[in-house]
PDB file of N, CA and C in Angstrom:
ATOM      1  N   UNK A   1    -120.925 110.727 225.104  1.00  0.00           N
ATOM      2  CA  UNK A   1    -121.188 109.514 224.363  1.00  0.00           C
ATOM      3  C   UNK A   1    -120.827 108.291 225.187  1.00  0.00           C
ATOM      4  N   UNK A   2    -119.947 108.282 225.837  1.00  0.00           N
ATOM      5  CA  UNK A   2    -119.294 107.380 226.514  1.00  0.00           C
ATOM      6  C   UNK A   2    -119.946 107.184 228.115  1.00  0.00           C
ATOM      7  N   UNK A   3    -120.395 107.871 228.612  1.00  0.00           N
ATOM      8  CA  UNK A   3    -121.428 107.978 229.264  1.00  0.00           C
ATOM      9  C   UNK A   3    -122.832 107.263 228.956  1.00  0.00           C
ATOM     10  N   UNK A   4    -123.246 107.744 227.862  1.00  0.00           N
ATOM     11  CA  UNK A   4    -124.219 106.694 227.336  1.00  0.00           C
ATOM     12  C   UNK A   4    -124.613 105.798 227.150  1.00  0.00           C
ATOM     13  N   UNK A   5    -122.914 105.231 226.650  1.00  0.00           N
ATOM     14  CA  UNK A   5    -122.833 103.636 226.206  1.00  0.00           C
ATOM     15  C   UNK A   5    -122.737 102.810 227.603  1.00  0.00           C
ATOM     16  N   UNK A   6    -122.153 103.406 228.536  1.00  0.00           N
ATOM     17  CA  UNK A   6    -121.781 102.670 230.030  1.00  0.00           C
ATOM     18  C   UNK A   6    -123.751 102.596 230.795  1.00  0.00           C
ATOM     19  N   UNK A   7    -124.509 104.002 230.505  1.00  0.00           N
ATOM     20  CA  UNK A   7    -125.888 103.245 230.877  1.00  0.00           C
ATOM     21  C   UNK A   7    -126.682 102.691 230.260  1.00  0.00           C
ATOM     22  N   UNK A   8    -126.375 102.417 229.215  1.00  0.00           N
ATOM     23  CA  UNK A   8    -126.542 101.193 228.755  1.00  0.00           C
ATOM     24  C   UNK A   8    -126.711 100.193 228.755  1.00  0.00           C
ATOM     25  N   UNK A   9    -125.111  99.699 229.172  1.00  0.00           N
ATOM     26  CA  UNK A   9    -124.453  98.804 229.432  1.00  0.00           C
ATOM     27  C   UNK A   9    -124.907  98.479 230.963  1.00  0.00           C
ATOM     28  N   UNK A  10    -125.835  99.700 231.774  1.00  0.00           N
ATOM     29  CA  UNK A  10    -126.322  98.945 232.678  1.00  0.00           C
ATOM     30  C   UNK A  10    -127.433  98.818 232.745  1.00  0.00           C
ATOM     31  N   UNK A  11    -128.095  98.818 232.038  1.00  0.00           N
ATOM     32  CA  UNK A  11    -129.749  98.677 231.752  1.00  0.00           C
ATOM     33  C   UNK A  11    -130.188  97.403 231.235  1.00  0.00           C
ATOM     34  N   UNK A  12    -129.335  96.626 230.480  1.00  0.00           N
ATOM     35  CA  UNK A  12    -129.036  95.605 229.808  1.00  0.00           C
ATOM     36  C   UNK A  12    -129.323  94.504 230.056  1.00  0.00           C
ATOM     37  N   UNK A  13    -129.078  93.840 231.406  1.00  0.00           N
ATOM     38  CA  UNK A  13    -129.425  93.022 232.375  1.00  0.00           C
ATOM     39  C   UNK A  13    -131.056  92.807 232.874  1.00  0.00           C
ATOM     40  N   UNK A  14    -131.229  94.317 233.094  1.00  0.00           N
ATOM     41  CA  UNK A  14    -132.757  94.125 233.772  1.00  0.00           C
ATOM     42  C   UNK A  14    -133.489  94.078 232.392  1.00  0.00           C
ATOM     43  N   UNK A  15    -132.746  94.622 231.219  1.00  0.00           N
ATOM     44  CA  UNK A  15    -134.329  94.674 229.916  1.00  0.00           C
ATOM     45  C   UNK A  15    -133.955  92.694 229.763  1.00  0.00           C
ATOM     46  N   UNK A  16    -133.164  92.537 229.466  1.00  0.00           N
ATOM     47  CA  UNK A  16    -133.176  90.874 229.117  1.00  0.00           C
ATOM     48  C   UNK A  16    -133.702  89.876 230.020  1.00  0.00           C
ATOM     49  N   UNK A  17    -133.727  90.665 231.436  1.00  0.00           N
ATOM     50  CA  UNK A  17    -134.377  89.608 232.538  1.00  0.00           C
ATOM     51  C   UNK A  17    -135.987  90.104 232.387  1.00  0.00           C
ATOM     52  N   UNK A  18    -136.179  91.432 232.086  1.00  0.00           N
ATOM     53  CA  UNK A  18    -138.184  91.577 232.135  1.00  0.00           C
ATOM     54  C   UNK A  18    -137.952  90.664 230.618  1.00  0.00           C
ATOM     55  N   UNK A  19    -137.505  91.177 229.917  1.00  0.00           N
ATOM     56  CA  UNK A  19    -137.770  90.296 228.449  1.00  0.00           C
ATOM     57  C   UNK A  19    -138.297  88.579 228.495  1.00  0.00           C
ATOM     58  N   UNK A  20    -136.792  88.435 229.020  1.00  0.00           N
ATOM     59  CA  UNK A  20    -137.033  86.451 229.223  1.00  0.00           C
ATOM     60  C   UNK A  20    -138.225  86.097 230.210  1.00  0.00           C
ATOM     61  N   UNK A  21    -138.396  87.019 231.453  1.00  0.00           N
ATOM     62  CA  UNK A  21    -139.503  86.558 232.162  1.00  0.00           C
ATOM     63  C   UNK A  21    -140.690  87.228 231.059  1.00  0.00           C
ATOM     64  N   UNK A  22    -141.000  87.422 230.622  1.00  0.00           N
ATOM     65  CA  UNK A  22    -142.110  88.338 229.998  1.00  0.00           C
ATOM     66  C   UNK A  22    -142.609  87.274 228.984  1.00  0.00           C
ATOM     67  N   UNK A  23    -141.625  86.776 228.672  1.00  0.00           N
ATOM     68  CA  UNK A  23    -142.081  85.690 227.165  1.00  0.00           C
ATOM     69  C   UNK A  23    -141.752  84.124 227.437  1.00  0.00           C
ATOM     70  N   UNK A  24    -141.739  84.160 228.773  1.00  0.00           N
ATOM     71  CA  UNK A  24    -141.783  83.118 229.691  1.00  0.00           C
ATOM     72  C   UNK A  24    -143.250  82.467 230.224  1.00  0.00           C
ATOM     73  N   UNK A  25    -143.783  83.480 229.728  1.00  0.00           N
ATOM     74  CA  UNK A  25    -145.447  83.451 230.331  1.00  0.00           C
ATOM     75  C   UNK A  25    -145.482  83.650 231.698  1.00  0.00           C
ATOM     76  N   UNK A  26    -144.315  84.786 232.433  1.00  0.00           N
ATOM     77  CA  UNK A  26    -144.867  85.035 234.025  1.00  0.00           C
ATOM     78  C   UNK A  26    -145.271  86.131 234.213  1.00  0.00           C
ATOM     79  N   UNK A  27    -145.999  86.950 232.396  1.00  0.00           N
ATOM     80  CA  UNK A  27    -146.350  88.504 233.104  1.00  0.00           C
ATOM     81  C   UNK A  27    -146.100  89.018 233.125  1.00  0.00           C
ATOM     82  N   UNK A  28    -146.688  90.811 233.084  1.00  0.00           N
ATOM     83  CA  UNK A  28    -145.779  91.828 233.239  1.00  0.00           C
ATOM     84  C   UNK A  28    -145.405  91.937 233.992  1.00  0.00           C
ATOM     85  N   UNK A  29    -146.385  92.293 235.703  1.00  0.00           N
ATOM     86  CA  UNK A  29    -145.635  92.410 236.773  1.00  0.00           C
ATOM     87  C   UNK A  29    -144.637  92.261 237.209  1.00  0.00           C
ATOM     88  N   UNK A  30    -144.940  90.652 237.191  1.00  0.00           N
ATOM     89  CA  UNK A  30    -143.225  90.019 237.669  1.00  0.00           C
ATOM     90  C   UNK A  30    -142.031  90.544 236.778  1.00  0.00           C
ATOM     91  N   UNK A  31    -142.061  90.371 235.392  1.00  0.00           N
ATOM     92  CA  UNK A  31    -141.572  90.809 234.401  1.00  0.00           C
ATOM     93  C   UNK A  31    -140.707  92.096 235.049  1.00  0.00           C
ATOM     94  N   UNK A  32    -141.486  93.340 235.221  1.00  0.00           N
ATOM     95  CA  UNK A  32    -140.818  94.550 235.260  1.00  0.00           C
ATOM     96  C   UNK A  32    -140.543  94.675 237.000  1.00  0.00           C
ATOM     97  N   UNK A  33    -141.261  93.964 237.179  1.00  0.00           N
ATOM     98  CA  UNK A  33    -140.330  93.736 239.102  1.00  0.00           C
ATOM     99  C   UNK A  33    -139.316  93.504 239.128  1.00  0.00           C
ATOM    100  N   UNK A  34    -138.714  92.138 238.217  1.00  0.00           N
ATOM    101  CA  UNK A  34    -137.343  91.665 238.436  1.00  0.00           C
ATOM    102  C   UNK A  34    -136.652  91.962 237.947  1.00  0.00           C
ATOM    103  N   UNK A  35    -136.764  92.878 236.820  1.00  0.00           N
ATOM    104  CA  UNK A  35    -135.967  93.746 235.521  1.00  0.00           C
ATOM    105  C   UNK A  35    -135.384  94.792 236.631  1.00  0.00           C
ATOM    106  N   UNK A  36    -136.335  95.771 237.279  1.00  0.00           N
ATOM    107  CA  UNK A  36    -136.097  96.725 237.956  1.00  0.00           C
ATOM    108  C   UNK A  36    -135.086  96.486 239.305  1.00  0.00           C
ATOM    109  N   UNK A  37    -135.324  95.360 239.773  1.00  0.00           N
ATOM    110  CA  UNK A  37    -134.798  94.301 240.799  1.00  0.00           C
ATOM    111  C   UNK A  37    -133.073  94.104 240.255  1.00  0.00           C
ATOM    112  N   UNK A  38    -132.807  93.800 238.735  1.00  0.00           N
ATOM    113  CA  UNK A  38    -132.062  93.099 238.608  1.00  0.00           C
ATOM    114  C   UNK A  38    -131.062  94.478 238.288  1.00  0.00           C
ATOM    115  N   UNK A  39    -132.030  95.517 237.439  1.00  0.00           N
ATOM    116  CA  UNK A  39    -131.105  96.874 237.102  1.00  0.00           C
ATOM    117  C   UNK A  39    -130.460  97.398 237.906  1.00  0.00           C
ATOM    118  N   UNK A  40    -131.312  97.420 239.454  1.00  0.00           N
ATOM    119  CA  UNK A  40    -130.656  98.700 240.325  1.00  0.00           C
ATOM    120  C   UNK A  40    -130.025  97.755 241.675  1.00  0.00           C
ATOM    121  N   UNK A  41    -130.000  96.312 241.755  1.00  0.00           N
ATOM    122  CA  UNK A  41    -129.427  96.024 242.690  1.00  0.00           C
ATOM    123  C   UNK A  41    -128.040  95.902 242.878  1.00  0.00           C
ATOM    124  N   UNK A  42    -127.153  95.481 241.936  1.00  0.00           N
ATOM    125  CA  UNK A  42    -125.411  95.433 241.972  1.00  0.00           C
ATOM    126  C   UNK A  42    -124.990  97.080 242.286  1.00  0.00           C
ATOM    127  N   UNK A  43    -125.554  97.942 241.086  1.00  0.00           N
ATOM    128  CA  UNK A  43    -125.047  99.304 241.763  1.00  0.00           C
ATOM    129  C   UNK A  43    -125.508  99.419 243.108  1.00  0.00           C
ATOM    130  N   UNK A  44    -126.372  99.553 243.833  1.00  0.00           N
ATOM    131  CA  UNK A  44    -126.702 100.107 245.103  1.00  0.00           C
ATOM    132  C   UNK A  44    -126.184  99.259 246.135  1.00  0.00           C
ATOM    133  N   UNK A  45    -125.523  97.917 245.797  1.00  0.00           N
ATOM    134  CA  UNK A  45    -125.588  97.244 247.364  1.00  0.00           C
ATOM    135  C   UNK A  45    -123.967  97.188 247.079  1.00  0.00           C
ATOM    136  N   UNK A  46    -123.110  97.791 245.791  1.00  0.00           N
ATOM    137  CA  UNK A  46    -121.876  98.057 245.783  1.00  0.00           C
ATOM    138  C   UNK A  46    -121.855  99.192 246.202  1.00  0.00           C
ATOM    139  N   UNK A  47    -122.284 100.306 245.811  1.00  0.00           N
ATOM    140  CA  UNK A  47    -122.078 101.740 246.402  1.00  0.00           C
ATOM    141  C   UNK A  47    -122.305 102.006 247.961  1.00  0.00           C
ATOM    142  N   UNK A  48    -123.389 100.979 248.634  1.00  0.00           N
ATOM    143  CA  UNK A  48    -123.429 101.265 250.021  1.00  0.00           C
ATOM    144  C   UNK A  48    -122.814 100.380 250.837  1.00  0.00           C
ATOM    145  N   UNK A  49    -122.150  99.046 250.191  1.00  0.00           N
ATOM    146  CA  UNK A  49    -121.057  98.114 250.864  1.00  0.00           C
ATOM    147  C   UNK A  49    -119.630  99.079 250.917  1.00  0.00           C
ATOM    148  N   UNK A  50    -119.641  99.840 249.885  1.00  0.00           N
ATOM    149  CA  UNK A  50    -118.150 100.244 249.708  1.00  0.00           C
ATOM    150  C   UNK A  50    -117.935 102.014 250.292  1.00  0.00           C
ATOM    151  N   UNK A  51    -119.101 102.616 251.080  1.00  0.00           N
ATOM    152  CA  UNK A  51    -119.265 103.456 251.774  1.00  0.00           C
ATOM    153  C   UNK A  51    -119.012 103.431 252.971  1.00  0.00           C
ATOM    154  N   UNK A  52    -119.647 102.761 253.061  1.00  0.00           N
ATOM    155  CA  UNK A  52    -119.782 102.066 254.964  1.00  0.00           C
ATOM    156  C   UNK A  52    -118.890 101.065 255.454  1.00  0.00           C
ATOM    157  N   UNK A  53    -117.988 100.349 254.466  1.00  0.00           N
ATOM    158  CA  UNK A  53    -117.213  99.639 254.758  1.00  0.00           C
ATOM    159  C   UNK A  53    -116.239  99.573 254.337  1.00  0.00           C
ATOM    160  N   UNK A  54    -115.236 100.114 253.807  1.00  0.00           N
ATOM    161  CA  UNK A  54    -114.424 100.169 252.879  1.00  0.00           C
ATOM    162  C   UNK A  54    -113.661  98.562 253.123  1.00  0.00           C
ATOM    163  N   UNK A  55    -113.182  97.836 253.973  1.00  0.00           N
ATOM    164  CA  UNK A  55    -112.569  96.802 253.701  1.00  0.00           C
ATOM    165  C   UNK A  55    -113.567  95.704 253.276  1.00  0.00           C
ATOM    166  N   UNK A  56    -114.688  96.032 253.301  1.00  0.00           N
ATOM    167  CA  UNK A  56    -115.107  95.019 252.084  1.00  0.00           C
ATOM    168  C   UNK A  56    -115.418  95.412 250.677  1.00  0.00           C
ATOM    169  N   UNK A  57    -114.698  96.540 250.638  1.00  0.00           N
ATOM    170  CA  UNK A  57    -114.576  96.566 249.202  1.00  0.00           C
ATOM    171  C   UNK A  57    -113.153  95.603 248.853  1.00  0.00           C
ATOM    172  N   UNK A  58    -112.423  96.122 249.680  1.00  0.00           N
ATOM    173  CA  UNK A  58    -110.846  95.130 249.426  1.00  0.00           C
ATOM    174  C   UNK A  58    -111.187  93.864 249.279  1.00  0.00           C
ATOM    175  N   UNK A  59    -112.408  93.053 249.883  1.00  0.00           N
ATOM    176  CA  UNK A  59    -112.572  91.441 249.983  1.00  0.00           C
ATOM    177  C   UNK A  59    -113.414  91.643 248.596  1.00  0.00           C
ATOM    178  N   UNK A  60    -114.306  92.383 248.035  1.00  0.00           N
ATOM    179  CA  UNK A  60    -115.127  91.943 246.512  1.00  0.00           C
ATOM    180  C   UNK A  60    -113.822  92.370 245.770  1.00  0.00           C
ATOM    181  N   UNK A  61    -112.665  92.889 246.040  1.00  0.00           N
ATOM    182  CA  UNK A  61    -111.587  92.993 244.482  1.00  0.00           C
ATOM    183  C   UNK A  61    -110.737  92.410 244.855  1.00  0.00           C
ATOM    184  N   UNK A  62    -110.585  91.462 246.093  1.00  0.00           N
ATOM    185  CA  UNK A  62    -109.895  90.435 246.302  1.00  0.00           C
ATOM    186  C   UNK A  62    -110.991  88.798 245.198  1.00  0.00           C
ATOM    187  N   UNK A  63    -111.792  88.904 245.673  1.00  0.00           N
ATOM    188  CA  UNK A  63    -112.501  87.911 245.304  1.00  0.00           C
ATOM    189  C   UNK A  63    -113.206  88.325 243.515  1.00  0.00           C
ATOM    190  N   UNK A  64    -112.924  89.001 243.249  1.00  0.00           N
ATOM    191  CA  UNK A  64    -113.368  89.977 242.006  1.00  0.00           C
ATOM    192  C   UNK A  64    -112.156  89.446 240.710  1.00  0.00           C
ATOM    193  N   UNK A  65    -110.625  89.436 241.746  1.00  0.00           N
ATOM    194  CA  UNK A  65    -109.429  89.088 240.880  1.00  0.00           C
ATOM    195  C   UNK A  65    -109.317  87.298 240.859  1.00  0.00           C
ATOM    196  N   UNK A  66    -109.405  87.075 242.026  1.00  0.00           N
ATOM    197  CA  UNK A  66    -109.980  85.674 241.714  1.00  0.00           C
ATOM    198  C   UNK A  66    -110.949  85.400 240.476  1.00  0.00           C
ATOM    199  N   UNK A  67    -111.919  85.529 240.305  1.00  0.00           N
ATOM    200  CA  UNK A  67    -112.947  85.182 239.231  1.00  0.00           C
ATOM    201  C   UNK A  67    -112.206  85.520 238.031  1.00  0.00           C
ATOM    202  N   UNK A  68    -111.460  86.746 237.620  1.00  0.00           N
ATOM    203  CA  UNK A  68    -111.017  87.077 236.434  1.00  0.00           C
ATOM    204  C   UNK A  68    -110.013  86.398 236.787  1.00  0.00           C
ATOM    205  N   UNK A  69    -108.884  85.796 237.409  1.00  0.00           N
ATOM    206  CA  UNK A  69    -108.072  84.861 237.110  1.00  0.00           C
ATOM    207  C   UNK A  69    -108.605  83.459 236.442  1.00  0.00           C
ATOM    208  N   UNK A  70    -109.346  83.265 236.813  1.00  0.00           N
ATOM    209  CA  UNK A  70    -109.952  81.803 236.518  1.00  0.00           C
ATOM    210  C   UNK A  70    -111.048  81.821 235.586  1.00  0.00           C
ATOM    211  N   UNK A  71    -111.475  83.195 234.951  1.00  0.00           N
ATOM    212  CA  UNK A  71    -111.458  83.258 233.608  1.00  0.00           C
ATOM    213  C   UNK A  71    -110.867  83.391 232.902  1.00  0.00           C
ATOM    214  N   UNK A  72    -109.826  83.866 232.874  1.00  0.00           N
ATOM    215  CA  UNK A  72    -108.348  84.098 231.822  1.00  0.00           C
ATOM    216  C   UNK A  72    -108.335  82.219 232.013  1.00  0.00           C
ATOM    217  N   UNK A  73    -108.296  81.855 232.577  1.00  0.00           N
ATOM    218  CA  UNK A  73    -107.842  80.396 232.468  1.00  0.00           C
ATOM    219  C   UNK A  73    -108.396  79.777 232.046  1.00  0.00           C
ATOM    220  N   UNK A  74    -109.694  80.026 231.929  1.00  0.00           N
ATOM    221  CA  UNK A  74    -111.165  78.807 231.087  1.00  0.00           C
ATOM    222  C   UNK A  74    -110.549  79.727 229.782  1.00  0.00           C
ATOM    223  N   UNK A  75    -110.487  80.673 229.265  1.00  0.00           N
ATOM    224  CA  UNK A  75    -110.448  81.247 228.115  1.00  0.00           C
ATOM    225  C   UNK A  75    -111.814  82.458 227.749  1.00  0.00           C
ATOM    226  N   UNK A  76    -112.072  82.481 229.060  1.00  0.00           N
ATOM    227  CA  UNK A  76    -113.690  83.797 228.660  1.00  0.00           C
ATOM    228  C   UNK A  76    -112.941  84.976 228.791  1.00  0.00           C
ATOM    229  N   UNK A  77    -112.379  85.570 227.968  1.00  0.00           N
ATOM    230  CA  UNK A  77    -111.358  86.984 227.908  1.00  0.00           C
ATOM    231  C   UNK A  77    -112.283  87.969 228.163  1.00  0.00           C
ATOM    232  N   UNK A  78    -113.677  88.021 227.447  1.00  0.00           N
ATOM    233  CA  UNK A  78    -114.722  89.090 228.036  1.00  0.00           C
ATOM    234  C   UNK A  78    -115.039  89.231 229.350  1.00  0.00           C
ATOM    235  N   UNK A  79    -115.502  87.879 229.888  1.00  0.00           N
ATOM    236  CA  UNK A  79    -115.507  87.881 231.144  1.00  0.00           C
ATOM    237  C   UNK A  79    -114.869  88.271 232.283  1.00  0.00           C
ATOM    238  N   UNK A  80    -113.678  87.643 231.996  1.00  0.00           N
ATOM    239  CA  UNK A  80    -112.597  88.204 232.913  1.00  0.00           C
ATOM    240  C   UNK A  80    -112.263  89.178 232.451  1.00  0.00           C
ATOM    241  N   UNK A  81    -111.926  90.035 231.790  1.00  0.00           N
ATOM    242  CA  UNK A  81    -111.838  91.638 232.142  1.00  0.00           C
ATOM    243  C   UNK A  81    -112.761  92.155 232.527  1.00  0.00           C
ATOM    244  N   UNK A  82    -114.247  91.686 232.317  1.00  0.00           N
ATOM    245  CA  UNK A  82    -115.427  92.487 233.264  1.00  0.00           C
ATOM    246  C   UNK A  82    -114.774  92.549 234.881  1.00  0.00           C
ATOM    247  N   UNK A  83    -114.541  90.976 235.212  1.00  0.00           N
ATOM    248  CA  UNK A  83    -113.855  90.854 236.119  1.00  0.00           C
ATOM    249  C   UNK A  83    -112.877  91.379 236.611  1.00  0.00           C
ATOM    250  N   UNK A  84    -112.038  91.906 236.288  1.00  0.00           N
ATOM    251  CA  UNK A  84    -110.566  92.823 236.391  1.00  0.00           C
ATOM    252  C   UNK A  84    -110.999  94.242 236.737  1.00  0.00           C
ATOM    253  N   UNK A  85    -111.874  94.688 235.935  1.00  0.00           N
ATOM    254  CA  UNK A  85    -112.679  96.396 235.584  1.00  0.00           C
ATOM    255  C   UNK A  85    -113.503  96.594 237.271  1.00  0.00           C
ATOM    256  N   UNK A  86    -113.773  95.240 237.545  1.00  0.00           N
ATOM    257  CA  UNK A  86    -114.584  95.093 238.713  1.00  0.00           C
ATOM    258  C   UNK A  86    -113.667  95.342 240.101  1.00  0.00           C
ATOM    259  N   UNK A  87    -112.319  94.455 239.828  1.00  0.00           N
ATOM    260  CA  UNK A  87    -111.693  94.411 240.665  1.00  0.00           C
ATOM    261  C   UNK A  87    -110.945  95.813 240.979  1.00  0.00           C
ATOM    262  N   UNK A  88    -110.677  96.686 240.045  1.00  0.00           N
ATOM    263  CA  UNK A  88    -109.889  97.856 239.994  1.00  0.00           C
ATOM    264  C   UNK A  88    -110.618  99.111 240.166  1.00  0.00           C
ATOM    265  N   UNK A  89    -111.991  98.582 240.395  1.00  0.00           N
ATOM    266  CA  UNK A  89    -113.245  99.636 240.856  1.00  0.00           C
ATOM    267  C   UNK A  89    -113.337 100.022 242.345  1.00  0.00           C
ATOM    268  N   UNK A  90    -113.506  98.330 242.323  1.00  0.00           N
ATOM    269  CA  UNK A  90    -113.726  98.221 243.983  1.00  0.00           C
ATOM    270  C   UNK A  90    -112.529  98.563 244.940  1.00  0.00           C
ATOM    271  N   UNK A  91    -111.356  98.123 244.600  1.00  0.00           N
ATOM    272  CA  UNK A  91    -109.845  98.168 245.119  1.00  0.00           C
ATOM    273  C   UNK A  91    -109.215 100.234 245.431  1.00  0.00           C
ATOM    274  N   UNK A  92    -110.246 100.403 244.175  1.00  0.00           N
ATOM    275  CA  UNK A  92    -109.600 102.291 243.990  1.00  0.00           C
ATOM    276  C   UNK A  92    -110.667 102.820 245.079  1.00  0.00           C
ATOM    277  N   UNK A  93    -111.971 102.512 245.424  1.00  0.00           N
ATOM    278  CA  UNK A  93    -113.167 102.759 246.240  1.00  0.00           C
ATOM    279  C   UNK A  93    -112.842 102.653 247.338  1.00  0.00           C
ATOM    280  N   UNK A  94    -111.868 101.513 247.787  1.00  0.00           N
ATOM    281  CA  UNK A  94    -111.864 100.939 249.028  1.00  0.00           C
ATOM    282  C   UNK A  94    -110.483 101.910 249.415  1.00  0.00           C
ATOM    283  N   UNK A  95    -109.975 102.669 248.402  1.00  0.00           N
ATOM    284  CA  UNK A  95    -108.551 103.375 248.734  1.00  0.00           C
ATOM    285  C   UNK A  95    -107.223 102.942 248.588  1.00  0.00           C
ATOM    286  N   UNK A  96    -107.015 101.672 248.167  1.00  0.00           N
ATOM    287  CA  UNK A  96    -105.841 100.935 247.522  1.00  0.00           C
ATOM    288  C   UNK A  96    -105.322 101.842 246.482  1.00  0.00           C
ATOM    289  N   UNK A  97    -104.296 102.106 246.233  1.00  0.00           N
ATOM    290  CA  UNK A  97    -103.901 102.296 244.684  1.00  0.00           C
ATOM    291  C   UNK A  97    -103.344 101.157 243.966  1.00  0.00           C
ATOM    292  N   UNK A  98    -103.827 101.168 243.205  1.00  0.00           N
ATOM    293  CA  UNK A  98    -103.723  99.788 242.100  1.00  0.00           C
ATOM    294  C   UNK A  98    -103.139 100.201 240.894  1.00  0.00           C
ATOM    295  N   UNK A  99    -102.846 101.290 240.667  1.00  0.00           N
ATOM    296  CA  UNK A  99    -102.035 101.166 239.468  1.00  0.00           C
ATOM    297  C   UNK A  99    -100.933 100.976 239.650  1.00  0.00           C
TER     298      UNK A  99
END
């Protein structure tokens, strides 16, 4: 179940970006280009940054804790824990232990 809800949760992005372009009047094409564009690009250019490089995974959960600091501070609590979840992804990938 929980599995489910997480692809979901990443599908989400690209249906709201074909959506908004779609009823934007730019079309399907473009529509499901940039949906598809928008779905599969953060996973793949994190999974092959943080393969091949592991210390730049340390610089996106260096710069990852930044952003969720300075959302805790505007007050976007959703945000910044996306931010945090991000940072403790990338940081455990890169081989840090963070707990």
């Amino acid at each position: 179940m929980l599995l489910a809800i997480v692809c979901i949760a990443g599908l989400t992005p690209g249906t709201a970006t074909a959506w908004y372009l779609h009823h934007s009047g730019r079309g399907w094409p473009l529509a499901l280009g940039a949906g598809l564009t928008v779905t599969a690009a953060l996973p793949l250019a994190l999974l092959a940054t943080l393969s091949l490089f592991p210390p730049i995974g340390i610089a996106v959960g260096a710069a990852s804790a930044l952003a969720a600091f300075r959302a805790y501070d505007d007050g976007r609590v959703w945000v910044a824990t996306a931010w945090a979840a991000a940072a403790f992804i990338s940081l455990s990938c890169a081989g840090w232990a963070v707990t």
